[in-house]
C-alpha atoms as a PDB file:
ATOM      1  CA  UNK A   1     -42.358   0.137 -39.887  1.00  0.00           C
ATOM      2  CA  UNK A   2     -43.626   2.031 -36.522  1.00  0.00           C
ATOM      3  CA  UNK A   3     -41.262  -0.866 -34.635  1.00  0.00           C
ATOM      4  CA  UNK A   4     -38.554  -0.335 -37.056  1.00  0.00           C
ATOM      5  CA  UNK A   5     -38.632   3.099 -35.975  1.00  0.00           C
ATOM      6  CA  UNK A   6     -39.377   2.396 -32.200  1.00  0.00           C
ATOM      7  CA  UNK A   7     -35.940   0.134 -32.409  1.00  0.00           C
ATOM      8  CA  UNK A   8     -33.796   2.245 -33.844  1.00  0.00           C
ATOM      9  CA  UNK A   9     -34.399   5.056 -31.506  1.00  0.00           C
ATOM     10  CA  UNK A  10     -31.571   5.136 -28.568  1.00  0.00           C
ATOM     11  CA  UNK A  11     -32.740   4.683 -24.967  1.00  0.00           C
ATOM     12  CA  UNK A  12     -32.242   7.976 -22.908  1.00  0.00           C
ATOM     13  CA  UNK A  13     -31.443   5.310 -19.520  1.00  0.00           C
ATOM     14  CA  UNK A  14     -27.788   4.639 -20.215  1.00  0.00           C
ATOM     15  CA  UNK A  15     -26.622   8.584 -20.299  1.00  0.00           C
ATOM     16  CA  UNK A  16     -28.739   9.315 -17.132  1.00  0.00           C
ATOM     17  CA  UNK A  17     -27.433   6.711 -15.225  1.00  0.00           C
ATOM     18  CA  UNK A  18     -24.221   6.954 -16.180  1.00  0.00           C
ATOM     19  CA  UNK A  19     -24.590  11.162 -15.212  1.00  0.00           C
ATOM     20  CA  UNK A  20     -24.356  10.849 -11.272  1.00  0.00           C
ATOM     21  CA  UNK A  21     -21.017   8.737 -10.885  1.00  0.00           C
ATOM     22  CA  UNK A  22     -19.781  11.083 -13.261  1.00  0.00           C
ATOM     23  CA  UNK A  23     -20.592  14.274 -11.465  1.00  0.00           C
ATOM     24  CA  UNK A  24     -19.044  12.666  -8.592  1.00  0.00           C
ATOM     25  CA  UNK A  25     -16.075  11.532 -10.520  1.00  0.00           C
ATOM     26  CA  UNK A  26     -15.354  14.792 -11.538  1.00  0.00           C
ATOM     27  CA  UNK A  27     -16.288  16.843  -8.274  1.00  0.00           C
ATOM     28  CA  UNK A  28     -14.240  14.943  -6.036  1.00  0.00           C
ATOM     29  CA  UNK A  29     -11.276  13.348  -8.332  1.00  0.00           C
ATOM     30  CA  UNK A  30     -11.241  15.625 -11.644  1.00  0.00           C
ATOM     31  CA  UNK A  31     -11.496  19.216 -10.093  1.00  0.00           C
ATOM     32  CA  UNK A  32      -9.074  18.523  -7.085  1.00  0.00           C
ATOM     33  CA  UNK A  33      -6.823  17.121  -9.567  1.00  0.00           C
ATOM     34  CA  UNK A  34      -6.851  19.461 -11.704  1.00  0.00           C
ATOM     35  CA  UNK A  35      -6.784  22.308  -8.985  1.00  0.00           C
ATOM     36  CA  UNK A  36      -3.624  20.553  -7.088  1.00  0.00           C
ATOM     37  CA  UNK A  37      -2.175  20.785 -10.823  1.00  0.00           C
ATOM     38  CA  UNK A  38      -2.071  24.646 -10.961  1.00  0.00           C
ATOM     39  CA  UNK A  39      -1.573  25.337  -7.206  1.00  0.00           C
ATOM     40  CA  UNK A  40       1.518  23.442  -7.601  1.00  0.00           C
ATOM     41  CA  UNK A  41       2.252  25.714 -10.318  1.00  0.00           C
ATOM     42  CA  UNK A  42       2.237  28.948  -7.757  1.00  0.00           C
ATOM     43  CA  UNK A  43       3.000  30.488  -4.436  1.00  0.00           C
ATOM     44  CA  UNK A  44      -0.010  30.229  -2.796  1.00  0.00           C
ATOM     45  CA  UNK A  45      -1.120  31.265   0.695  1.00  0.00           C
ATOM     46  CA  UNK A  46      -4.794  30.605   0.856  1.00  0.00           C
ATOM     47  CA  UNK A  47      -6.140  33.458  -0.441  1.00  0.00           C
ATOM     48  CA  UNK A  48      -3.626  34.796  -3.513  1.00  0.00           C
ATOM     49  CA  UNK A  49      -1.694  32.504  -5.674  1.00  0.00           C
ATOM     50  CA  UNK A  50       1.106  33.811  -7.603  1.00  0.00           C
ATOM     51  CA  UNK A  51       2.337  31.757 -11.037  1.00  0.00           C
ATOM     52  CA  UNK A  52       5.954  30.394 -10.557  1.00  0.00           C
ATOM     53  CA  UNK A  53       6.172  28.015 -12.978  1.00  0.00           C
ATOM     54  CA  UNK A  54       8.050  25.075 -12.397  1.00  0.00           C
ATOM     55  CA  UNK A  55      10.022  26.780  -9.489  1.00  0.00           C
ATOM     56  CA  UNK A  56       8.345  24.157  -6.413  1.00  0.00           C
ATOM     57  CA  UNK A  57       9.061  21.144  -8.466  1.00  0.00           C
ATOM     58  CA  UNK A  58      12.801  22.769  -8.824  1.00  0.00           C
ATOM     59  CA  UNK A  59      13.124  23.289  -5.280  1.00  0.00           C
ATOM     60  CA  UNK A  60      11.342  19.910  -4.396  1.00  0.00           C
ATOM     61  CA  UNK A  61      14.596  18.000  -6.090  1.00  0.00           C
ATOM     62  CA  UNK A  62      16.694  20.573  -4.583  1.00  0.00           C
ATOM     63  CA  UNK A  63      16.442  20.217  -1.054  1.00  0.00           C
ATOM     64  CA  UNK A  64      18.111  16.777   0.723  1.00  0.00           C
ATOM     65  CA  UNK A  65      15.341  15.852   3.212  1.00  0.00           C
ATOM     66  CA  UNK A  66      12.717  16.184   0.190  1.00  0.00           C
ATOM     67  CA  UNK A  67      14.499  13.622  -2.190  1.00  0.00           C
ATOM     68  CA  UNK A  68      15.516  11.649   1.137  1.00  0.00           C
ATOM     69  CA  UNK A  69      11.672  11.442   1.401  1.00  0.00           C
ATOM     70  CA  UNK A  70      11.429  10.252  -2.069  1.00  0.00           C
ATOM     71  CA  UNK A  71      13.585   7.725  -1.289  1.00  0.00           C
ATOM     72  CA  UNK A  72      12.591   6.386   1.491  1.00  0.00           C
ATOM     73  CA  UNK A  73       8.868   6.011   0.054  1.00  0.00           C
ATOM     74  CA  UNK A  74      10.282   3.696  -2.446  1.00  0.00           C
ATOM     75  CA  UNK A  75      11.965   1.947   0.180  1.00  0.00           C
ATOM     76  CA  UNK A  76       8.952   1.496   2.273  1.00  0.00           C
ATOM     77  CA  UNK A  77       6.908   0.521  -0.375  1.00  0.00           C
ATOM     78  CA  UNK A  78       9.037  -2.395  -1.854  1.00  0.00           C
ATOM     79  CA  UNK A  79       9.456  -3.491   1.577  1.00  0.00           C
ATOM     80  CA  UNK A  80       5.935  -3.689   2.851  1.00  0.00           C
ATOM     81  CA  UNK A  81       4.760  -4.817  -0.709  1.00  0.00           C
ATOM     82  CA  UNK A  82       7.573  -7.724  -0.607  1.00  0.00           C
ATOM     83  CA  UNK A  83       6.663  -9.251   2.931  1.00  0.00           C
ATOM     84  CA  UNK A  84       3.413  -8.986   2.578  1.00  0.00           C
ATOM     85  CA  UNK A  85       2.773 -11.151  -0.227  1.00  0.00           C
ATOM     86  CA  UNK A  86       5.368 -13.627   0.804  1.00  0.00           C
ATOM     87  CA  UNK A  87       3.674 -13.659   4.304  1.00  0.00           C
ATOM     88  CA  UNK A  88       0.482 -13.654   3.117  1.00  0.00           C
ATOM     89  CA  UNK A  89       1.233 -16.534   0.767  1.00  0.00           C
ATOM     90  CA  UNK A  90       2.740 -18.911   3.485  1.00  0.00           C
ATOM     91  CA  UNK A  91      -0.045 -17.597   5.999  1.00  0.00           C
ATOM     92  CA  UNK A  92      -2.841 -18.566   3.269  1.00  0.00           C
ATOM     93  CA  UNK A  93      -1.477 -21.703   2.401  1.00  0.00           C
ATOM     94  CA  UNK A  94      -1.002 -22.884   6.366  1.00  0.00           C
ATOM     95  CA  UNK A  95      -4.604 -21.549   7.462  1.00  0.00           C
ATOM     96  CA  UNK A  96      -6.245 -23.230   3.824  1.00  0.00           C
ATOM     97  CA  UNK A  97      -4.892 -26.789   5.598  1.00  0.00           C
ATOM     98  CA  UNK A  98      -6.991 -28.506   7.584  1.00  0.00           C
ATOM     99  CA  UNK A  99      -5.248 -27.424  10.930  1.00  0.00           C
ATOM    100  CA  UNK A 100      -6.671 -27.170  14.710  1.00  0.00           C
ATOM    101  CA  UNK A 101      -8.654 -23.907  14.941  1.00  0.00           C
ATOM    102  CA  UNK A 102      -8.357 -22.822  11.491  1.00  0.00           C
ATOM    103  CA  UNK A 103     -11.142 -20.379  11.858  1.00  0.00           C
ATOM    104  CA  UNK A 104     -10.087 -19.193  15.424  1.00  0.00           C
ATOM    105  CA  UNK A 105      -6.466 -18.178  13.609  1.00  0.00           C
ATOM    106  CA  UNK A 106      -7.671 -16.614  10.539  1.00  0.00           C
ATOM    107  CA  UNK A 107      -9.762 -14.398  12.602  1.00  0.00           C
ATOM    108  CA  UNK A 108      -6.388 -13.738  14.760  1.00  0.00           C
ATOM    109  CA  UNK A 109      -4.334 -12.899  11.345  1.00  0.00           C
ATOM    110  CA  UNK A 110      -6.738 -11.013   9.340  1.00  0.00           C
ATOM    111  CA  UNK A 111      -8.269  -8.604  13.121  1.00  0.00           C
ATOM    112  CA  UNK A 112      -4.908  -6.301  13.070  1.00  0.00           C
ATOM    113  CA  UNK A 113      -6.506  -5.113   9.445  1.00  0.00           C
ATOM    114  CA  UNK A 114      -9.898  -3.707  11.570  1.00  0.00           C
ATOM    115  CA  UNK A 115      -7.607  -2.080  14.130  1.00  0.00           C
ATOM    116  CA  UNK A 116      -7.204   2.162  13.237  1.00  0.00           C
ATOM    117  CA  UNK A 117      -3.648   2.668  11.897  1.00  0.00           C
ATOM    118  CA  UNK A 118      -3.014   5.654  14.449  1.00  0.00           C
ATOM    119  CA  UNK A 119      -3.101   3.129  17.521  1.00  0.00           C
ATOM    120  CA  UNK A 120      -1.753   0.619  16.165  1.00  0.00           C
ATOM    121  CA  UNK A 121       1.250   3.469  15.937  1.00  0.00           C
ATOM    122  CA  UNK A 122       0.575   4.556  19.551  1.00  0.00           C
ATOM    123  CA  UNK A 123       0.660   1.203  20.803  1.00  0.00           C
ATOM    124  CA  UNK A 124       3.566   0.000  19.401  1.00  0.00           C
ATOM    125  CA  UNK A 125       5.716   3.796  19.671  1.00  0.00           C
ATOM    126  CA  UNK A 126       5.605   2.388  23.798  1.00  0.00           C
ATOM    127  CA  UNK A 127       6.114  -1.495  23.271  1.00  0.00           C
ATOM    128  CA  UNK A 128       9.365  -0.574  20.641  1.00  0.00           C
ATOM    129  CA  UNK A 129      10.754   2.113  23.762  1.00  0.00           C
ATOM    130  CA  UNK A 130      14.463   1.469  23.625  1.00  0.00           C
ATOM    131  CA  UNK A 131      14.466   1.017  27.925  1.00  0.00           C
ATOM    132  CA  UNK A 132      10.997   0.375  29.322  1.00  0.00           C
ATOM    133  CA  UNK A 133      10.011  -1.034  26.069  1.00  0.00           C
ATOM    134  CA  UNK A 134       8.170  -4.627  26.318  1.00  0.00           C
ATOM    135  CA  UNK A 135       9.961  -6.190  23.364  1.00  0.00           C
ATOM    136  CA  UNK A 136      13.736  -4.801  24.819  1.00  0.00           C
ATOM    137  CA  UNK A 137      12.375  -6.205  27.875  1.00  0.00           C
ATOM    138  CA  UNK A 138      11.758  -9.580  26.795  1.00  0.00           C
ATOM    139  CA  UNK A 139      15.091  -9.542  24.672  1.00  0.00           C
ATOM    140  CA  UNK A 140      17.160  -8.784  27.673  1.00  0.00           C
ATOM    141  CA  UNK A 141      15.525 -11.612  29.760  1.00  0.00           C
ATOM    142  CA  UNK A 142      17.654 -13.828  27.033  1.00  0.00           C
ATOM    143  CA  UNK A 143      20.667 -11.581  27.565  1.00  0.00           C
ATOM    144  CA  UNK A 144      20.008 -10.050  24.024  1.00  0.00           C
ATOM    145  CA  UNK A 145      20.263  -6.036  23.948  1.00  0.00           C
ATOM    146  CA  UNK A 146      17.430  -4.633  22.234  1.00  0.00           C
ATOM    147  CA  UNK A 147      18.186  -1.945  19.652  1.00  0.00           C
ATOM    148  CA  UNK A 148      16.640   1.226  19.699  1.00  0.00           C
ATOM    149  CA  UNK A 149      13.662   0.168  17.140  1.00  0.00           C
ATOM    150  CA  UNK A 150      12.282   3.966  16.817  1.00  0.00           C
ATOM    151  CA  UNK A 151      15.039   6.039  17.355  1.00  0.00           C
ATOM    152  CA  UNK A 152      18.591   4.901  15.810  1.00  0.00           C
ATOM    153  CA  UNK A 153      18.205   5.509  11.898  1.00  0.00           C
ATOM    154  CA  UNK A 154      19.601   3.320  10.673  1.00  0.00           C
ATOM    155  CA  UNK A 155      16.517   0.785  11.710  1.00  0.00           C
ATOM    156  CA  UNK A 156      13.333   3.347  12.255  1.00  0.00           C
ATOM    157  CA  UNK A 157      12.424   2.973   8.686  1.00  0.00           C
ATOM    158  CA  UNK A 158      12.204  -0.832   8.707  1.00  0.00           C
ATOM    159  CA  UNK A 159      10.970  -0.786  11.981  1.00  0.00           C
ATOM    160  CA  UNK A 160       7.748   1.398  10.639  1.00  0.00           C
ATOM    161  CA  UNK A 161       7.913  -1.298   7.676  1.00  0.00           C
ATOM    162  CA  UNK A 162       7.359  -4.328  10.348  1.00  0.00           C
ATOM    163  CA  UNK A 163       4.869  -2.947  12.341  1.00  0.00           C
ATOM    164  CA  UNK A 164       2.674  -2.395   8.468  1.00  0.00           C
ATOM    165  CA  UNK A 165       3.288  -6.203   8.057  1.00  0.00           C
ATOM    166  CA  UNK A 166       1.712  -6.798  10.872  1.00  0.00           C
ATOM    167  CA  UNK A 167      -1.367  -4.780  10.102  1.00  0.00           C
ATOM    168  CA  UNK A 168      -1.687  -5.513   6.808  1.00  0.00           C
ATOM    169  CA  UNK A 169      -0.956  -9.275   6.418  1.00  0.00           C
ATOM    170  CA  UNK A 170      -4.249 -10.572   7.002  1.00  0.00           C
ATOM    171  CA  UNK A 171      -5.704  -8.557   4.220  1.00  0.00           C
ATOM    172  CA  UNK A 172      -2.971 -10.673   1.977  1.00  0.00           C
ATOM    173  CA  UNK A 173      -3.957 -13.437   3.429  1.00  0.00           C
ATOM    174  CA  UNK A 174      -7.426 -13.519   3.370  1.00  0.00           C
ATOM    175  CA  UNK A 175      -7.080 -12.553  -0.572  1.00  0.00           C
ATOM    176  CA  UNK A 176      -4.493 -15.367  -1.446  1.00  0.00           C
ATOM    177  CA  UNK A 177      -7.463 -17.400   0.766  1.00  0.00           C
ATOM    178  CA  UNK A 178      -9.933 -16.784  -1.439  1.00  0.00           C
ATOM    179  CA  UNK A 179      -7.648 -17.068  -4.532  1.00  0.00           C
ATOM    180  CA  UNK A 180      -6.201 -20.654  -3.359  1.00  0.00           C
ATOM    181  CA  UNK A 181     -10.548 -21.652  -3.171  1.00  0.00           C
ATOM    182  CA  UNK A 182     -10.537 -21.399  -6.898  1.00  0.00           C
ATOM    183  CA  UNK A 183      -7.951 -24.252  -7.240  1.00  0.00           C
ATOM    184  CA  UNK A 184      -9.550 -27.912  -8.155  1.00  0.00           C
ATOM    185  CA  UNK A 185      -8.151 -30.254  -5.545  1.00  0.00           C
ATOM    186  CA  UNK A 186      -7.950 -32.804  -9.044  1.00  0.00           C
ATOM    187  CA  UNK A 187      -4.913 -30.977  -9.700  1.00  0.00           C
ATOM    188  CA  UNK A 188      -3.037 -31.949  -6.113  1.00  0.00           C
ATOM    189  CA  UNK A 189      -4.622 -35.552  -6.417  1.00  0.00           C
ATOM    190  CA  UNK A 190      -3.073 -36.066 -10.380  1.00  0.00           C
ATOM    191  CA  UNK A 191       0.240 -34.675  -8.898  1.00  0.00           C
ATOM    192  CA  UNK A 192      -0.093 -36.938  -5.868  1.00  0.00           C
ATOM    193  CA  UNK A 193      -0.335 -40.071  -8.121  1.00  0.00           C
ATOM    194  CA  UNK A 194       2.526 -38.682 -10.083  1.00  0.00           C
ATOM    195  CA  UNK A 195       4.967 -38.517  -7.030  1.00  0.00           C
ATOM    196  CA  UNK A 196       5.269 -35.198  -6.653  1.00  0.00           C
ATOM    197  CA  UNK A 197       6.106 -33.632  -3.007  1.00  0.00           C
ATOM    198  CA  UNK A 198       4.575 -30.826  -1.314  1.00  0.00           C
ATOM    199  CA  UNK A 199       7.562 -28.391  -2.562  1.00  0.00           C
ATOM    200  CA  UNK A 200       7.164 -29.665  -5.946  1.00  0.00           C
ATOM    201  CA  UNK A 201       3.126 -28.848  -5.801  1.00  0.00           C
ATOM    202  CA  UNK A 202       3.552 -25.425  -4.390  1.00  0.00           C
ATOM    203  CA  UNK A 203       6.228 -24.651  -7.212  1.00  0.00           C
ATOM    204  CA  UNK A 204       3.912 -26.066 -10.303  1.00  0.00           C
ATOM    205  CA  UNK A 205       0.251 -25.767  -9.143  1.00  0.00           C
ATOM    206  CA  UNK A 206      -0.532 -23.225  -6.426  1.00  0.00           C
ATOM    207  CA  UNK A 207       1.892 -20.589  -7.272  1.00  0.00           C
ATOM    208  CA  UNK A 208       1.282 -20.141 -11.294  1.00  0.00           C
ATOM    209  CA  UNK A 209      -2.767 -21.042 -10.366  1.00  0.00           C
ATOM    210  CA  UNK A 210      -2.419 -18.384  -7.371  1.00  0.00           C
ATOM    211  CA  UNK A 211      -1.290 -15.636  -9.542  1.00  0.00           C
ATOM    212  CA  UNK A 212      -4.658 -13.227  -9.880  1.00  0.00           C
ATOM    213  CA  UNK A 213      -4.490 -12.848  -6.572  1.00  0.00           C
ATOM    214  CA  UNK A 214      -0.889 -12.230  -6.135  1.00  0.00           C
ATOM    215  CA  UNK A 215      -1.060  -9.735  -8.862  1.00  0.00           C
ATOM    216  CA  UNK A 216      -3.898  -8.039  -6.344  1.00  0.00           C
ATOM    217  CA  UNK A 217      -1.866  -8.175  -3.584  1.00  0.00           C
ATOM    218  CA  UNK A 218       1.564  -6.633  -4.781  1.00  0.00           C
ATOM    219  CA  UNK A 219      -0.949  -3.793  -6.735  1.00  0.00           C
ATOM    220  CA  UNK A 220      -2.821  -2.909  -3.605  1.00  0.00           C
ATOM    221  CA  UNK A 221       0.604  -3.083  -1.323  1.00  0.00           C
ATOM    222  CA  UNK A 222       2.211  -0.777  -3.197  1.00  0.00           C
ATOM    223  CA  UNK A 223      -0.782   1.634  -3.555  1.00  0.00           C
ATOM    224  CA  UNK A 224      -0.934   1.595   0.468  1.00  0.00           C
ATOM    225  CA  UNK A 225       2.746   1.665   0.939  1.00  0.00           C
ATOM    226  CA  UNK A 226       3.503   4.371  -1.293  1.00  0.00           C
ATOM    227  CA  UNK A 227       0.881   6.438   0.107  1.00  0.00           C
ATOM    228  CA  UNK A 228       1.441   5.484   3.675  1.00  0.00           C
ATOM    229  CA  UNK A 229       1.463   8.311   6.530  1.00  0.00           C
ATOM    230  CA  UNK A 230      -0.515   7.467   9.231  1.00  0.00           C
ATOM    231  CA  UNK A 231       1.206   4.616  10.605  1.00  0.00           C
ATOM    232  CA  UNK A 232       4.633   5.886   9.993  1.00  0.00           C
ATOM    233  CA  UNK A 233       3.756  10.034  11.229  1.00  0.00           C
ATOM    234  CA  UNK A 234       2.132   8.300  14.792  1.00  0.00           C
ATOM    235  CA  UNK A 235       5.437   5.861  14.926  1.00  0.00           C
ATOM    236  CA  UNK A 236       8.059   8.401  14.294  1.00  0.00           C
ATOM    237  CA  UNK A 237       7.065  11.853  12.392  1.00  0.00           C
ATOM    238  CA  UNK A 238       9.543  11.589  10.339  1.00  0.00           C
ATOM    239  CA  UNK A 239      12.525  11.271  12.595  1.00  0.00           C
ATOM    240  CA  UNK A 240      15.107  10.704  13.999  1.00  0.00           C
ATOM    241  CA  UNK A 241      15.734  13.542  11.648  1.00  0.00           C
ATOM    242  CA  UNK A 242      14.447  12.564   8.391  1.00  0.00           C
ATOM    243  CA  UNK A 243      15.598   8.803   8.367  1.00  0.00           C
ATOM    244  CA  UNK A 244      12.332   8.095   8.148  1.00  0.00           C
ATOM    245  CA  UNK A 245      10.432  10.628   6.329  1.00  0.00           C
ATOM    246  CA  UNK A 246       7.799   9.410   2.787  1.00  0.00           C
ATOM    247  CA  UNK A 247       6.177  11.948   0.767  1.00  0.00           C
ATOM    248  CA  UNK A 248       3.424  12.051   2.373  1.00  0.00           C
ATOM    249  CA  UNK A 249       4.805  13.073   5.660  1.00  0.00           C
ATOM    250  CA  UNK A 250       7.237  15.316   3.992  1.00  0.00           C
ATOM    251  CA  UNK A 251       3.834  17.534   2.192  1.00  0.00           C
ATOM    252  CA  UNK A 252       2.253  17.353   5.694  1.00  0.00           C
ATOM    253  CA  UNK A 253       5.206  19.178   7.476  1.00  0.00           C
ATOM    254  CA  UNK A 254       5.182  21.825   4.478  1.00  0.00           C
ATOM    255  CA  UNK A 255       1.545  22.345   4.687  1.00  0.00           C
ATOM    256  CA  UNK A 256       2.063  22.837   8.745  1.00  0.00           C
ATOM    257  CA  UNK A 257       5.238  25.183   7.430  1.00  0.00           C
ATOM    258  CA  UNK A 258       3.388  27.752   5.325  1.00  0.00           C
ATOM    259  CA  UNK A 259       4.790  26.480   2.419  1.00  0.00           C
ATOM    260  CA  UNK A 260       1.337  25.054   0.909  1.00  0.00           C
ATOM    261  CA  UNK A 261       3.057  25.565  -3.020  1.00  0.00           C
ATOM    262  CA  UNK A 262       5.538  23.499  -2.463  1.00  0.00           C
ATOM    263  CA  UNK A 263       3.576  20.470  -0.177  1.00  0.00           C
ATOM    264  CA  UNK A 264       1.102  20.606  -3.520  1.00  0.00           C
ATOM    265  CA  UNK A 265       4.060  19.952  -5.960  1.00  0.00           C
ATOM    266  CA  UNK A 266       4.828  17.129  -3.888  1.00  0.00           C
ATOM    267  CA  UNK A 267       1.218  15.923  -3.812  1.00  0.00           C
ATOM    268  CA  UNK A 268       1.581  16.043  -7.675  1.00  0.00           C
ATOM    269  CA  UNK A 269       4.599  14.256  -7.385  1.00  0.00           C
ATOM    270  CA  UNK A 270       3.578  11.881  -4.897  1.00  0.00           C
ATOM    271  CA  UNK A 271      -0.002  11.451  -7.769  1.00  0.00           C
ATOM    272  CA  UNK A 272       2.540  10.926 -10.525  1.00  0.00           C
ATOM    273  CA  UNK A 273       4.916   8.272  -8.643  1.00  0.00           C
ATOM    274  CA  UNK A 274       2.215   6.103  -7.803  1.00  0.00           C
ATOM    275  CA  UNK A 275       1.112   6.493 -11.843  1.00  0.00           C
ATOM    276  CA  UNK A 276       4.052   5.451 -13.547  1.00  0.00           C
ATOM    277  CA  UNK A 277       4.806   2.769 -11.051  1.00  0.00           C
ATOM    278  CA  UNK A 278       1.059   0.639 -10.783  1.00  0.00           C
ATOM    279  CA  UNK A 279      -0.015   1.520 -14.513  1.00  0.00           C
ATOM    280  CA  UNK A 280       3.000   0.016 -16.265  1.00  0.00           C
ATOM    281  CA  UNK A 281       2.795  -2.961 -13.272  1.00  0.00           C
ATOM    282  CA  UNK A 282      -0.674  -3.906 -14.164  1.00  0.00           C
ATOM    283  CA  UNK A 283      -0.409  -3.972 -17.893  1.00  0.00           C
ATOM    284  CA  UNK A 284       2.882  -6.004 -17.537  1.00  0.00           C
ATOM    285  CA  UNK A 285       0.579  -8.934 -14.905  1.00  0.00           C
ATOM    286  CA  UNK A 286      -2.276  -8.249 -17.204  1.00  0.00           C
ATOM    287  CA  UNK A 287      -0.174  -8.990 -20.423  1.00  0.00           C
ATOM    288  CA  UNK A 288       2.125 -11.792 -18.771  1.00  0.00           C
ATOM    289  CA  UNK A 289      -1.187 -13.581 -17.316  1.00  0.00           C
ATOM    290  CA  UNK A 290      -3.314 -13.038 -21.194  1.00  0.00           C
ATOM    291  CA  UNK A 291       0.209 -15.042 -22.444  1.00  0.00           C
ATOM    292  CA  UNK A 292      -0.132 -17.963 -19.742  1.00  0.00           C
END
């Protein structure tokens, strides 16, 4: 009866472990949050905040170089999200052969990832210079012209975009790595006896079998490229006007305005974006994958 009782009494453990990661939770993600949610609300200078409704989300939608921002996020983020899975697929699947210096060239992909984002921007701001820059240089010892990378408009954006593939290929890689480990070489040997040729594998075995990780890759790619800034703000700030301008740089140059009401409804913006574009991707991978 007394272990009956003893049983059926709940263990205190679970709630206090459970009571530091969420105090964390909600001082650093739930209060800021929640706090970003009313300042956008207001016109706010620091020290007095005055209610104004929906009036900086109005404004945000109203002004050209805010929705060109908007734009050019999306952009940026289907772009970098795009190449570097594809990349990162073909890089995986070349450097998971067996191949002269395999482990020398992974290291070589997958070290632009440890490299800070801001000079990784420096550094390649004076290699893209449109006269003594080293690539136009090495272009015009073919007779090519080399554009100007950073400062026609038309190509800054995608320019920006390349420069993030570089960077952040190996991380792609080295997942689709790990994710290509986890398929049985019987599978490759059954389609060998079959006939089947190397196209025909990669179609029916390591794609559908690679797809966990793909899923990771495209979620995490679009996480980073939607809330890139660093790279693109050392590259170009923006310019040339705003041809290259994301949300993120757009709030920084209204925080350095004075205008912090407005920079925080694009923060919520920016927080709501990045929402209703990964939640309704991840249930539709999660679903699709539960089907296969």
């Amino acid at each position: 009866m007394i272990q009956s009782h003893v049983h059926s009494r709940k263990s205190p453990y679970p709630f206090w472990f459970f009571l530091p990661a969420a105090i964390i939770y909600g001082v650093f993600f739930l209060v800021p949050t929640v706090s970003s949610l009313w300042y956008s609300l207001t016109r706010w200078d620091l020290v007095t905040a005055q209610f104004i409704g929906l009036e900086n989300f109005r404004q945000f939608f109203s002004e050209p170089f805010l929705v060109r921002g908007l734009i050019n996020t999306l952009i940026y983020a289907v772009v970098t999200s795009g190449l570097k899975t594809v990349f990162g697929l073909l890089l995986a699947v070349l450097l998971s052969a067996q191949i002269f210096a395999r482990g020398f060239l992974r290291t070589v992909v997958f070290f632009p990832v440890l490299v800070s984002a801001i000079g990784i921007g420096i550094t390649f701001t004076v290699m893209m210079h449109p006269t003594r820059g080293i690539i136009n240089e090495a272009l015009g010892l073919i007779g090519i012209p080399g554009p100007g990378w950073l400062t026609n408009p038309s190509l800054a954006l995608l320019s920006v975009a390349l420069v993030d593939l570089w960077k952040g290929v190996g991380l792609a890689t080295l997942i689709f790595i790990a994710g290509l480990a986890t398929i049985s070489p019987d599978y490759y040997e059954a389609s060998r006896i079959d006939g089947a040729t190397r196209w025909q594998q990669f179609w029916r075995i390591t794609l559908p079998l690679v797809r966990p990780a793909t899923v990771t890759v495209i979620t995490l790619s679009l996480i980073g490229g939607l809330r890139s800034f660093d790279l693109i703000w050392s590259m170009t700030q923006g310019g040339p006007g705003f041809s290259s301008d994301v949300v993120a740089s757009v709030i920084y140059k209204q925080y350095q305005a004075g205008f912090y009401g407005l920079s925080t409804a694009g923060n919520v913006i920016l927080f709501i974006l990045v929402g209703i574009i990964i939640l309704p991707l991840t249930f539709w991978f999660n679903r699709r994958e539960v089907e296969q």
